[in-house]
PDB file of N, CA and C in Angstrom:
ATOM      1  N   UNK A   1       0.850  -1.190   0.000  1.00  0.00           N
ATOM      2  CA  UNK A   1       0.000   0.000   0.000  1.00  0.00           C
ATOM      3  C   UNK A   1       0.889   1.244   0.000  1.00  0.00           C
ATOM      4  N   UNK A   2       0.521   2.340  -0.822  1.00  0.00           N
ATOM      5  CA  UNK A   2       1.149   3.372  -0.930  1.00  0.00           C
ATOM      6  C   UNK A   2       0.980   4.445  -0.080  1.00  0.00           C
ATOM      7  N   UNK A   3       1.639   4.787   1.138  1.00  0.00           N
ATOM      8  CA  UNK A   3       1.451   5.475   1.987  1.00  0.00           C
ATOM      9  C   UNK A   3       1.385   6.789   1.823  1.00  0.00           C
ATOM     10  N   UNK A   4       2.019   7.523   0.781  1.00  0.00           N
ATOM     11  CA  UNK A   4       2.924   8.670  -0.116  1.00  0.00           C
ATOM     12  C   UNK A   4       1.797   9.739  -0.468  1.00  0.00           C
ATOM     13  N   UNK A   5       0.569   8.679  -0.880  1.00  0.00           N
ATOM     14  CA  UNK A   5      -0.394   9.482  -1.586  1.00  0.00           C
ATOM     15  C   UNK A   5      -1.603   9.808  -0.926  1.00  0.00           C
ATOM     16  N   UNK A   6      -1.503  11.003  -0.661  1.00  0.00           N
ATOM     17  CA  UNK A   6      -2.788  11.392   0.021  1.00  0.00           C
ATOM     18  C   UNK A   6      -4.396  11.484  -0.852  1.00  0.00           C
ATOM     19  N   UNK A   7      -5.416  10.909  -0.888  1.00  0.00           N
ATOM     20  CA  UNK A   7      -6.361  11.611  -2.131  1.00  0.00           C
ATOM     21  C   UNK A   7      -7.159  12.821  -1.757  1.00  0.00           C
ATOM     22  N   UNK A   8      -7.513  13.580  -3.090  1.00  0.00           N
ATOM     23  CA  UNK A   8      -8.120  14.608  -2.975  1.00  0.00           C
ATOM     24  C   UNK A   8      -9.030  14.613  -2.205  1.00  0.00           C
ATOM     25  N   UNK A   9      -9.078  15.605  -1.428  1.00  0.00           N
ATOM     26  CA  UNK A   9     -10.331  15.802  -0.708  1.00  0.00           C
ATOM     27  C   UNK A   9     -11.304  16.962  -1.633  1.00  0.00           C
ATOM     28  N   UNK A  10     -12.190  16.722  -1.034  1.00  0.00           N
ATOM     29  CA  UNK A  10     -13.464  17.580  -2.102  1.00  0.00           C
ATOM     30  C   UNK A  10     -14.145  18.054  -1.220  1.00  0.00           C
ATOM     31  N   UNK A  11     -14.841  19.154  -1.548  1.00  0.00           N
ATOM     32  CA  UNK A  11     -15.889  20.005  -0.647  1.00  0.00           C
ATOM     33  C   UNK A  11     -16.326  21.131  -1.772  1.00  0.00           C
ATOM     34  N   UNK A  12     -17.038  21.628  -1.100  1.00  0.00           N
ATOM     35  CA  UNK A  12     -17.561  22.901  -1.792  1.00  0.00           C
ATOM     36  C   UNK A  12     -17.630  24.241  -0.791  1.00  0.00           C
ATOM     37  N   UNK A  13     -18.327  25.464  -1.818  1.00  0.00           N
ATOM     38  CA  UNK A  13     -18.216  26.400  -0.662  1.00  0.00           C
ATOM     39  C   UNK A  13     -18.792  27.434  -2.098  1.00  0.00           C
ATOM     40  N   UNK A  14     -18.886  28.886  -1.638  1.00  0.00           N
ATOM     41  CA  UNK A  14     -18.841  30.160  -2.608  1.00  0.00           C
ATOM     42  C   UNK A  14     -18.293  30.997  -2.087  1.00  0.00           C
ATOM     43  N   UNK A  15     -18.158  31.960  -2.670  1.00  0.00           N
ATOM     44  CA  UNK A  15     -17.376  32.922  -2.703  1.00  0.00           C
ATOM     45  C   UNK A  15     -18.173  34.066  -4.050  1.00  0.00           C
ATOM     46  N   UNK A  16     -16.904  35.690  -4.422  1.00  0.00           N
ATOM     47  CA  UNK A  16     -17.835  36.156  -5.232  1.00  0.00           C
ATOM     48  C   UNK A  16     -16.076  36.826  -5.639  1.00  0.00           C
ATOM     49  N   UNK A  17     -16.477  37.127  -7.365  1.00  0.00           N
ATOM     50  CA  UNK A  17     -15.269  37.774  -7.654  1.00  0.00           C
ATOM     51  C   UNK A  17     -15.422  38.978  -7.147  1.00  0.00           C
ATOM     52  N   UNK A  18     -14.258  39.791  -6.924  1.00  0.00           N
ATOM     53  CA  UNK A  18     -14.375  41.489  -6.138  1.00  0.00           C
ATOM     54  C   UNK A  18     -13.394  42.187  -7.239  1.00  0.00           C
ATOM     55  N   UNK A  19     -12.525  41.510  -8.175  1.00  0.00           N
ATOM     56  CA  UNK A  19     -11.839  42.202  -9.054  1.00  0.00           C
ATOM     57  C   UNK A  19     -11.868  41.803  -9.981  1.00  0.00           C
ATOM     58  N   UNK A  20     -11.578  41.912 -11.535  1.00  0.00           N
ATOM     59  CA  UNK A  20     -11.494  41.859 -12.517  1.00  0.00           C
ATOM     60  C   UNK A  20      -9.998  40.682 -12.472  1.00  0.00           C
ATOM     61  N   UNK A  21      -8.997  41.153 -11.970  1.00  0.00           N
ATOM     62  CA  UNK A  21      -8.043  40.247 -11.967  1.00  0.00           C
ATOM     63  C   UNK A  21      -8.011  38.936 -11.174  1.00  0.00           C
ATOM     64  N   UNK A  22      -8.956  38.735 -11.111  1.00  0.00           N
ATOM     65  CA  UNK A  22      -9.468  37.042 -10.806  1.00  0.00           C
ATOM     66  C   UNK A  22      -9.201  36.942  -8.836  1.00  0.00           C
ATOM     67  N   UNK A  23      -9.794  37.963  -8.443  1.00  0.00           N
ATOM     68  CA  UNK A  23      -9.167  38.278  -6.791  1.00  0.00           C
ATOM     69  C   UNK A  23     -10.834  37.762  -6.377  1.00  0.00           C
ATOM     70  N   UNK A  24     -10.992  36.380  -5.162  1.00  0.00           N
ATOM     71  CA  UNK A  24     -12.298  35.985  -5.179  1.00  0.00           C
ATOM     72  C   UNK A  24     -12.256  36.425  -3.494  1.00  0.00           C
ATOM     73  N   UNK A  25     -13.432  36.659  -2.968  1.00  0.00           N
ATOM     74  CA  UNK A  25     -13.606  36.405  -1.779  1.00  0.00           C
ATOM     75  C   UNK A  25     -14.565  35.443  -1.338  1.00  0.00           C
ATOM     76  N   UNK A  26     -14.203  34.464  -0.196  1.00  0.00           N
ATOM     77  CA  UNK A  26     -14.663  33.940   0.105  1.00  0.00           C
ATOM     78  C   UNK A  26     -14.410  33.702   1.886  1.00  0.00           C
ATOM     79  N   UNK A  27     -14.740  32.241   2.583  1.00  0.00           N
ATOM     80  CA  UNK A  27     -14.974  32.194   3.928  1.00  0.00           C
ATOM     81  C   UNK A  27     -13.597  31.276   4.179  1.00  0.00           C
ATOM     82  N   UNK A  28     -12.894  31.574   5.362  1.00  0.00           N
ATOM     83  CA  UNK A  28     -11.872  30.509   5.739  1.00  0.00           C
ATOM     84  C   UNK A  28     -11.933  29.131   5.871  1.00  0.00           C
ATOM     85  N   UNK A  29     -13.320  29.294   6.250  1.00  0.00           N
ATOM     86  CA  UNK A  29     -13.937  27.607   6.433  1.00  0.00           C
ATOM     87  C   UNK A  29     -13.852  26.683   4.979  1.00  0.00           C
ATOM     88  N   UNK A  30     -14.107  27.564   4.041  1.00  0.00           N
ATOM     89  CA  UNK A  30     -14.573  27.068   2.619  1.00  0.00           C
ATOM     90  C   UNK A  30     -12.810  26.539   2.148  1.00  0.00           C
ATOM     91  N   UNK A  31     -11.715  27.404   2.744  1.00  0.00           N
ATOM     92  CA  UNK A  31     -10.933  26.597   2.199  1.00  0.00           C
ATOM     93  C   UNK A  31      -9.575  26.500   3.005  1.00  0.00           C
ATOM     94  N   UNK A  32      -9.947  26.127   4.005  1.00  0.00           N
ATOM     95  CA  UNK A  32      -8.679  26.403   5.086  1.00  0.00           C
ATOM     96  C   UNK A  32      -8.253  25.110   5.393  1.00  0.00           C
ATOM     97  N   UNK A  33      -8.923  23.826   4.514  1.00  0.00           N
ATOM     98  CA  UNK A  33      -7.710  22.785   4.489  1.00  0.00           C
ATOM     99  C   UNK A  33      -7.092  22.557   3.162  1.00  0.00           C
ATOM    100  N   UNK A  34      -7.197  23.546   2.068  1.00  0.00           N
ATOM    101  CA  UNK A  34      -6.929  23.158   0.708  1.00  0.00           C
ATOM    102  C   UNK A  34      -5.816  23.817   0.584  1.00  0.00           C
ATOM    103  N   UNK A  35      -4.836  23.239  -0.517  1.00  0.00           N
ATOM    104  CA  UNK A  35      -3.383  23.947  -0.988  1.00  0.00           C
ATOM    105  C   UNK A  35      -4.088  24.545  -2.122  1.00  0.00           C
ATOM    106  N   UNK A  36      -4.830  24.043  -2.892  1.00  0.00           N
ATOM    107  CA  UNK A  36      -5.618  24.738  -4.303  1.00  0.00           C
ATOM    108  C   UNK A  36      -6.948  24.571  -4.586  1.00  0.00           C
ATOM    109  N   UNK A  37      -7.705  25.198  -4.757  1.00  0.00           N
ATOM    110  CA  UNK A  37      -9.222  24.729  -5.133  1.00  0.00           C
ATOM    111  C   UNK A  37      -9.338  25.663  -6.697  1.00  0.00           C
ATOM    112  N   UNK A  38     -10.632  24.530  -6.980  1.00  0.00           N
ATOM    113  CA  UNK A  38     -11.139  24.610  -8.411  1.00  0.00           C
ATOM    114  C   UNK A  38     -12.429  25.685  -8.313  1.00  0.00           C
ATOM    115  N   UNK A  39     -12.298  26.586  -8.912  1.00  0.00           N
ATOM    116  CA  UNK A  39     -13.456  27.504  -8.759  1.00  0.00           C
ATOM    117  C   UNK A  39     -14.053  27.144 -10.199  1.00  0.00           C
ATOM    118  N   UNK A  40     -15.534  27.001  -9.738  1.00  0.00           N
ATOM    119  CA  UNK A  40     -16.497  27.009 -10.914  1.00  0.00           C
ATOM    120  C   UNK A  40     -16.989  27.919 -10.662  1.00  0.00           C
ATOM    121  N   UNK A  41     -17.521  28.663 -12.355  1.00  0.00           N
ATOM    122  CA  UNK A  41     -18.445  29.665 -12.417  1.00  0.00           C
ATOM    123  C   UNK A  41     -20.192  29.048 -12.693  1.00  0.00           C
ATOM    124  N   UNK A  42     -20.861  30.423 -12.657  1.00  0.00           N
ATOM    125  CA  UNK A  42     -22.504  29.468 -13.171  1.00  0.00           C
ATOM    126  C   UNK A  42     -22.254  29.534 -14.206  1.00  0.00           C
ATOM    127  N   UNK A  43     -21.518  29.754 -15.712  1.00  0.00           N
ATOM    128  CA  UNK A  43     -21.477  29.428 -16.210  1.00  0.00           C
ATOM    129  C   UNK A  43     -20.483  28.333 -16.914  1.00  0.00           C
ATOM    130  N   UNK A  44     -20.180  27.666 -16.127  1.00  0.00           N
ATOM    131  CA  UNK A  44     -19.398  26.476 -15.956  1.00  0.00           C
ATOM    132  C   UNK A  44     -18.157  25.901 -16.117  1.00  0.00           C
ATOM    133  N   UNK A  45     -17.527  27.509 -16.613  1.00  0.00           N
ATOM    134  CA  UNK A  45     -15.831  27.854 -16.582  1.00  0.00           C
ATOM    135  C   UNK A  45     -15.667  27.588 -15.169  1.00  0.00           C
ATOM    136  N   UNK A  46     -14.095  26.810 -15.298  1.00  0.00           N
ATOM    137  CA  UNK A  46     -13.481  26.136 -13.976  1.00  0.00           C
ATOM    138  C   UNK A  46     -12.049  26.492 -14.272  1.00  0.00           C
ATOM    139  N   UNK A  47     -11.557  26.600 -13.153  1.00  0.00           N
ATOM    140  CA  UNK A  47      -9.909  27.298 -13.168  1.00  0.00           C
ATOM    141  C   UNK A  47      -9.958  26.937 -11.307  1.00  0.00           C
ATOM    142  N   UNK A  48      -8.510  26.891 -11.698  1.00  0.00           N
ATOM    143  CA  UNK A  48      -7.318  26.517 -10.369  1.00  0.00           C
ATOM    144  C   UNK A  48      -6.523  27.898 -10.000  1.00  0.00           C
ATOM    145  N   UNK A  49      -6.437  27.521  -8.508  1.00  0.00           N
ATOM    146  CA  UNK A  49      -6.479  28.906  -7.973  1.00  0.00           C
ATOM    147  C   UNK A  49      -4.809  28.968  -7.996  1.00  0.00           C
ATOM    148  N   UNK A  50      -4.253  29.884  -7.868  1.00  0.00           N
ATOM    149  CA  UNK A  50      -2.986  30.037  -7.914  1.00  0.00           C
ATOM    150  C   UNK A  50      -2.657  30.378  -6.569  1.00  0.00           C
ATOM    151  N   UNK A  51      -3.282  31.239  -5.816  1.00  0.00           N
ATOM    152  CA  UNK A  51      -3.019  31.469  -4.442  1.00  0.00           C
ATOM    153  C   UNK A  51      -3.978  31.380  -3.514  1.00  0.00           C
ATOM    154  N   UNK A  52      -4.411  31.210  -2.428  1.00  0.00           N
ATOM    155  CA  UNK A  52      -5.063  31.207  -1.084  1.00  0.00           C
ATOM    156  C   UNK A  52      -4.373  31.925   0.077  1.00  0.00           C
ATOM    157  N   UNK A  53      -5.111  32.962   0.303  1.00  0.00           N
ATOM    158  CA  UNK A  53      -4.573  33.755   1.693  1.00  0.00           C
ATOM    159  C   UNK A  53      -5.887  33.946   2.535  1.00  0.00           C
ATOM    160  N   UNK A  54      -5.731  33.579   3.888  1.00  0.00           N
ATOM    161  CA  UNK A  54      -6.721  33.366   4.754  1.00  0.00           C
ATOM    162  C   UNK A  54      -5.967  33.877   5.995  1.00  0.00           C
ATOM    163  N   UNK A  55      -7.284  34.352   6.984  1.00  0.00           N
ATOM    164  CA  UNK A  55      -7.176  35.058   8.294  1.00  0.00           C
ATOM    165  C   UNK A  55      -8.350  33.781   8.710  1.00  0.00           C
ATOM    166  N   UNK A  56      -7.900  33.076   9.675  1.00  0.00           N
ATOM    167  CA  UNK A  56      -8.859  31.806   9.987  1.00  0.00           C
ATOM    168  C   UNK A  56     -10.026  33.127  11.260  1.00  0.00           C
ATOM    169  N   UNK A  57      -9.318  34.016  11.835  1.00  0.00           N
ATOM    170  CA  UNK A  57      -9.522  34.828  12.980  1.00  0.00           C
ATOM    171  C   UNK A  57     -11.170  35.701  12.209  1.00  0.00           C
ATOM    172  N   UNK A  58     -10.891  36.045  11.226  1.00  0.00           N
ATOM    173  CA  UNK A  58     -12.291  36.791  11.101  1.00  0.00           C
ATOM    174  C   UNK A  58     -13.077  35.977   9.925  1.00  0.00           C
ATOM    175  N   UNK A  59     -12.410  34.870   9.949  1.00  0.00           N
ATOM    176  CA  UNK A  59     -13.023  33.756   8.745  1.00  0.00           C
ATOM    177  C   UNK A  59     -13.434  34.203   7.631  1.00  0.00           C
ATOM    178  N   UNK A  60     -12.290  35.279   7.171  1.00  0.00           N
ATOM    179  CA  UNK A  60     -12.135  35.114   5.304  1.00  0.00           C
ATOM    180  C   UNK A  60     -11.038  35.159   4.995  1.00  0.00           C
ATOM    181  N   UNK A  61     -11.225  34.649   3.480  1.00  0.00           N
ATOM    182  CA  UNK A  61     -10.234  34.543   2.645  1.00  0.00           C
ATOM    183  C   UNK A  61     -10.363  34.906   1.289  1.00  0.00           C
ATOM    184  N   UNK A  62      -9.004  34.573   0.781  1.00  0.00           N
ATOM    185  CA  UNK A  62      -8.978  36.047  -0.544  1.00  0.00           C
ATOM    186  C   UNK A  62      -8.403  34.478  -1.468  1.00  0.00           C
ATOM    187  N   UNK A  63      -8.903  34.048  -3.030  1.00  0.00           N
ATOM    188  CA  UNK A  63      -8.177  32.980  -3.382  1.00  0.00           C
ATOM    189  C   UNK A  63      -8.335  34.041  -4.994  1.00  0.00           C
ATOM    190  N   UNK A  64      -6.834  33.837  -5.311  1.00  0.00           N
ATOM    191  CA  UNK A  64      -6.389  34.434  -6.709  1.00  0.00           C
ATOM    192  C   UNK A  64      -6.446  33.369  -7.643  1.00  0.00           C
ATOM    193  N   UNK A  65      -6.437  33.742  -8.931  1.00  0.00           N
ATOM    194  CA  UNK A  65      -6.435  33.006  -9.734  1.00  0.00           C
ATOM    195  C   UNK A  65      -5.657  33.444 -10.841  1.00  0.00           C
ATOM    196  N   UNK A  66      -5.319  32.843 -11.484  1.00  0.00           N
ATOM    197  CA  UNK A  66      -4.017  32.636 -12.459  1.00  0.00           C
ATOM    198  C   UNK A  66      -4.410  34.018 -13.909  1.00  0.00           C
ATOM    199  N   UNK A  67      -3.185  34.766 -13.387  1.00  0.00           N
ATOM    200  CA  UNK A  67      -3.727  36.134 -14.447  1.00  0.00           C
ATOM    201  C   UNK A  67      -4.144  35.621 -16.317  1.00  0.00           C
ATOM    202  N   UNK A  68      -3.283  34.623 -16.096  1.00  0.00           N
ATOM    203  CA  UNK A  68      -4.015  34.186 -17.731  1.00  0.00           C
ATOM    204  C   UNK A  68      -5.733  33.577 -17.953  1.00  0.00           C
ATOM    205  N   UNK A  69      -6.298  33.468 -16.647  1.00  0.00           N
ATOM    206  CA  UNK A  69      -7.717  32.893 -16.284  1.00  0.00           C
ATOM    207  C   UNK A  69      -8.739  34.224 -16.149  1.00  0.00           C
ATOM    208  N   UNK A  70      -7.820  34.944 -15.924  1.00  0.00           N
ATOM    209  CA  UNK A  70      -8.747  36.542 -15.378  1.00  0.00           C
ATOM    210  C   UNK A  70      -9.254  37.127 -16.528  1.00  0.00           C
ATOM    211  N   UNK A  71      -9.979  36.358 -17.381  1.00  0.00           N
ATOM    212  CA  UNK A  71     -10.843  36.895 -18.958  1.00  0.00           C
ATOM    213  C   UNK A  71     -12.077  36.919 -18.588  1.00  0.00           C
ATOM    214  N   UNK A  72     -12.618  38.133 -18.823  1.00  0.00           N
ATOM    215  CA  UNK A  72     -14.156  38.355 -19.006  1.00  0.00           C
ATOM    216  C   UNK A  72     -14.788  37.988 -18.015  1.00  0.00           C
ATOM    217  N   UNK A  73     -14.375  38.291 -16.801  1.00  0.00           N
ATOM    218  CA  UNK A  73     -14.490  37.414 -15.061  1.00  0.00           C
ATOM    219  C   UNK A  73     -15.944  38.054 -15.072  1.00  0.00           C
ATOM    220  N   UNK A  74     -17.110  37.767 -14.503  1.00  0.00           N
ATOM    221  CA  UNK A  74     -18.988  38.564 -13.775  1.00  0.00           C
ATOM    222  C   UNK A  74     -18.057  39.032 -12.032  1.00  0.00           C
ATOM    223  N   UNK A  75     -17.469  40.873 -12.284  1.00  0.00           N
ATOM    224  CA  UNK A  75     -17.430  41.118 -10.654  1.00  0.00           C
ATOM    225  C   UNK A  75     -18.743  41.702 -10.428  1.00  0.00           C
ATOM    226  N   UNK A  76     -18.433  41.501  -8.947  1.00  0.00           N
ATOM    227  CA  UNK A  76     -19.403  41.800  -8.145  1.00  0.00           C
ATOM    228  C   UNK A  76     -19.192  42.867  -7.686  1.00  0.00           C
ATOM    229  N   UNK A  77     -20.677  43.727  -7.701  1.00  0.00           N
ATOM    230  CA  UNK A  77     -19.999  44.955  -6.939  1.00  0.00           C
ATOM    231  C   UNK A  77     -20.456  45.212  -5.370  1.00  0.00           C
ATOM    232  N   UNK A  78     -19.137  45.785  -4.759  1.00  0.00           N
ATOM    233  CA  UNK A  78     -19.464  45.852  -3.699  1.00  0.00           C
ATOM    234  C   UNK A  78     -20.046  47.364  -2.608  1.00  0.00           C
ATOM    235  N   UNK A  79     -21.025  47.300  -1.827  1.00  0.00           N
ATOM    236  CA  UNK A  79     -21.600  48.097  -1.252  1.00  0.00           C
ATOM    237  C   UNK A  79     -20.305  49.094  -0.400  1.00  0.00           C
ATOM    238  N   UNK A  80     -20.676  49.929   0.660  1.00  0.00           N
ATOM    239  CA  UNK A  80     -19.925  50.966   1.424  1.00  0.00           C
ATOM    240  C   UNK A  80     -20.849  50.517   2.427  1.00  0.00           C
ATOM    241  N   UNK A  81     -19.955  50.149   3.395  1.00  0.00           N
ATOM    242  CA  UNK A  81     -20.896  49.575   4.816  1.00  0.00           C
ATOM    243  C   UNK A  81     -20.776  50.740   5.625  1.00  0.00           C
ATOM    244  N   UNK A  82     -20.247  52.241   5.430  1.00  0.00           N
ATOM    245  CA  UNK A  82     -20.245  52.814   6.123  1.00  0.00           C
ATOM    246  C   UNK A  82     -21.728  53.727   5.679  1.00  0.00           C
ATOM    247  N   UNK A  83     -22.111  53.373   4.651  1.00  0.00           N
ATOM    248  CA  UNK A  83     -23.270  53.905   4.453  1.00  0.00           C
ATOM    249  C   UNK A  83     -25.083  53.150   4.650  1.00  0.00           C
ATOM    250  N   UNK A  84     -24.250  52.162   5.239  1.00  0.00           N
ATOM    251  CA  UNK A  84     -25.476  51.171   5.907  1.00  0.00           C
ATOM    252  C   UNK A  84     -26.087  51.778   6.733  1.00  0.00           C
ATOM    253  N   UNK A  85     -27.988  51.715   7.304  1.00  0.00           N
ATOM    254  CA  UNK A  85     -28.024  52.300   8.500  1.00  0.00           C
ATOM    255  C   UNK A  85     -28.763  50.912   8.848  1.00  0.00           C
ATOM    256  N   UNK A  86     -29.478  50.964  10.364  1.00  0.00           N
ATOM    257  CA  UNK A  86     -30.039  50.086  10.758  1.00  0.00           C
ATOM    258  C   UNK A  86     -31.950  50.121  10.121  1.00  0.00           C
ATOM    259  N   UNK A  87     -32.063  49.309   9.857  1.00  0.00           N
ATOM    260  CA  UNK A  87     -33.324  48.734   9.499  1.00  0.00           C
ATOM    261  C   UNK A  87     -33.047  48.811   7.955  1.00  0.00           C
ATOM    262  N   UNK A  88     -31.948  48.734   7.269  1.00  0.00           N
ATOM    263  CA  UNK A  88     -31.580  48.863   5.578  1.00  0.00           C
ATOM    264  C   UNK A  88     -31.274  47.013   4.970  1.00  0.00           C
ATOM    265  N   UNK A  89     -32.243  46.517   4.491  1.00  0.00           N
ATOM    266  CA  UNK A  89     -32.253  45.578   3.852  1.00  0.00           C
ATOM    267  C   UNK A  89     -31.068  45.059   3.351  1.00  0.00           C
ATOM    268  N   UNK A  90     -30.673  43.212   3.621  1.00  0.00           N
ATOM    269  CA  UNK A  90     -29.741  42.998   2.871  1.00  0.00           C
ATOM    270  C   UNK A  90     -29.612  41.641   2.574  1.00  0.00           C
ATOM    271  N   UNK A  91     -29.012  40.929   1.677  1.00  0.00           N
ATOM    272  CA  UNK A  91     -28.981  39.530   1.105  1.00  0.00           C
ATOM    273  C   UNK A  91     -27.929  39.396   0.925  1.00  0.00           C
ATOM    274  N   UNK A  92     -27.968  37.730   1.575  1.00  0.00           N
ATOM    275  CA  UNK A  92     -26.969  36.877   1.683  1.00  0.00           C
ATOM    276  C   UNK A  92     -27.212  35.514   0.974  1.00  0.00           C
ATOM    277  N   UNK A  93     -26.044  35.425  -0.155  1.00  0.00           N
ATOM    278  CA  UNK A  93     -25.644  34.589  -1.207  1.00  0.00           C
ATOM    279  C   UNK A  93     -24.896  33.926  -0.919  1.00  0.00           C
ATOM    280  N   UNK A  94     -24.965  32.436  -1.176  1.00  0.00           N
ATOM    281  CA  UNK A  94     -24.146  31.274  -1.109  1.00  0.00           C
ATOM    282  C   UNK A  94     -24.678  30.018  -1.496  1.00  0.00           C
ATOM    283  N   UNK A  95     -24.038  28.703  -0.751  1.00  0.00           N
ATOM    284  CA  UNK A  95     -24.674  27.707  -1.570  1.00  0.00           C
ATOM    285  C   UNK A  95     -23.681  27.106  -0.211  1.00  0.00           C
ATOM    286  N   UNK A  96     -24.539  26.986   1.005  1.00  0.00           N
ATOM    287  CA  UNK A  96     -24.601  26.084   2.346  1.00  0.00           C
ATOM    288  C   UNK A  96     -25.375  24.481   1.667  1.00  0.00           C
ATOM    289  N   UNK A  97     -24.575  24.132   2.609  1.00  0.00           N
ATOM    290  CA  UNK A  97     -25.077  22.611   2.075  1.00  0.00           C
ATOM    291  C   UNK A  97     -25.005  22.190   0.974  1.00  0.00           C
ATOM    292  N   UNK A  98     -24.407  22.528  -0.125  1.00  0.00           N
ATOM    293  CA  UNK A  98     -24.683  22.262  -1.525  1.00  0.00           C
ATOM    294  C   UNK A  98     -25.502  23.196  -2.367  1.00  0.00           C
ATOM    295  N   UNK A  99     -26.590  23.747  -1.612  1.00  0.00           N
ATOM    296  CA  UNK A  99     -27.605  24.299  -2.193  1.00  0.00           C
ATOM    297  C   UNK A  99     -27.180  25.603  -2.906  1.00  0.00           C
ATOM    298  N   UNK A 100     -27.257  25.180  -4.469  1.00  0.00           N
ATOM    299  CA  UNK A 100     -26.870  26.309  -5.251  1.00  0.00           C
ATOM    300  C   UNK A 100     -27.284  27.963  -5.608  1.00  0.00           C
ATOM    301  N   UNK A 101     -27.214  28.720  -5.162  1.00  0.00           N
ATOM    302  CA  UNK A 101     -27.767  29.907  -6.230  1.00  0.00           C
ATOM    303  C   UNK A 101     -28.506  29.750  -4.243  1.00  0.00           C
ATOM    304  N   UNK A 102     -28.627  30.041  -3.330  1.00  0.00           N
ATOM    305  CA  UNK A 102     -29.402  30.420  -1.934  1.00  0.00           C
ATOM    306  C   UNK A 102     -29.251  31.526  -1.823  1.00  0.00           C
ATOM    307  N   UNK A 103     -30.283  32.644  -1.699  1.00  0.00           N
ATOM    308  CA  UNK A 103     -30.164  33.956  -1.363  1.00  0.00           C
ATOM    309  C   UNK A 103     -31.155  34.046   0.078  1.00  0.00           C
ATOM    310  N   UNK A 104     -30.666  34.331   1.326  1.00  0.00           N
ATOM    311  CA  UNK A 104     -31.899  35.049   2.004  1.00  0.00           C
ATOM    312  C   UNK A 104     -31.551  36.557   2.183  1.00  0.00           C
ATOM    313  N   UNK A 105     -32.403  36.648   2.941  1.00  0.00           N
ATOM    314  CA  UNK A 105     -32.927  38.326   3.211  1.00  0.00           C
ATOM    315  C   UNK A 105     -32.978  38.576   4.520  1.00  0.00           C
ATOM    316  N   UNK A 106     -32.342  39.898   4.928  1.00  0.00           N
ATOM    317  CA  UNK A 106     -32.505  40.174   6.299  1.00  0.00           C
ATOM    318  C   UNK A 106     -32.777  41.655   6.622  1.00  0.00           C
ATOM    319  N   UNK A 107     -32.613  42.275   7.785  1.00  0.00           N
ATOM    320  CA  UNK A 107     -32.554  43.195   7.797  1.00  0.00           C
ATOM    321  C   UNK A 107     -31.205  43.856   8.882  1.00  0.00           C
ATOM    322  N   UNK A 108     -30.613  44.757   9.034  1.00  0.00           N
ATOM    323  CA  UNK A 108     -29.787  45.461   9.632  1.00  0.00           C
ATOM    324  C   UNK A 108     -30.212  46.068  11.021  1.00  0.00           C
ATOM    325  N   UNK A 109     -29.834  44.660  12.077  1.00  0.00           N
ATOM    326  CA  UNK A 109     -30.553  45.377  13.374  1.00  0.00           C
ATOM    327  C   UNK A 109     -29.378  46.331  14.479  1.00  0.00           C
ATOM    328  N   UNK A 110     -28.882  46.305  13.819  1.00  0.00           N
ATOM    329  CA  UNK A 110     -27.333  46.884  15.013  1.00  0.00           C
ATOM    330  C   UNK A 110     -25.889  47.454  14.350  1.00  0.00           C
ATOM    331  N   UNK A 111     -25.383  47.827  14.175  1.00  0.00           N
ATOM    332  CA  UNK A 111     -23.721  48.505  13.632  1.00  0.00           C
ATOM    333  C   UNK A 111     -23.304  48.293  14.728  1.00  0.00           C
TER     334      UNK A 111
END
C-alpha cells in the first residue's frame, strides 16, 4: 500500500469575484484545508487557484487566480458599509449545504 499518496479531498463552498483580476472572496472555512481549489463559475468555466490567503480569525479569505484565467471574469460589486443604516435591507448569497444559487434576506438590526 502506498502510503505517499494522500487523495483529494473535495468540498464545496462560494465565494464572489471582487476584481477583474481574478481576486475571489470567500470564507476561511470554505478553504482552510486546501493547498488549491477549483473555482467554478454558473457558467461552468473552472480554473485553479494560484493562491489562497486566509485570516482563519475573522473567517475570510482572498483565493487568486491565475492572471491568464482573469478573462471576461462577472465582478461583483461591492456596497460601502459605512453607508449602511439600521433597518436597511440585505442579502446573503451562497450555496450552504450544496444548495446552489441560496439567497436570504434580512434586515440590519445593530452597527
Amino acid at each position: 500500500e502506498d502510503l505517499s499518496r494522500t487523495p483529494a479531498q473535495t468540498g464545496f463552498g462560494s465565494g464572489a469575484i471582487i476584481d477583474s483580476k481574478g481576486i475571489i472572496l470567500t470564507n476561511n472555512h470554505v478553504v482552510e484545508d486546501a493547498g488549491a481549489v477549483i473555482v467554478q463559475l454558473q457558467d461552468g468555466r473552472e480554473f485553479e487557484s494560484s493562491d489562497i490567503v486566509r485570516d482563519p480569525k475573522s473567517d475570510v479569505a482572498v483565493v487568486r487566480l491565475k492572471p491568464e484565467d482573469a478573462v471576461d471574469l462577472p465582478v461583483a460589486k461591492l456596497g460601502d458599509s459605512t453607508k449602511m443604516e439600521i433597518g436597511d435591507w440585505v442579502l446573503a448569497m451562497g450555496s450552504p449545504f450544496g444548495l446552489r444559487g441560496s439567497v436570504t434576506k434580512g434586515i440590519i438590526s445593530a452597527k
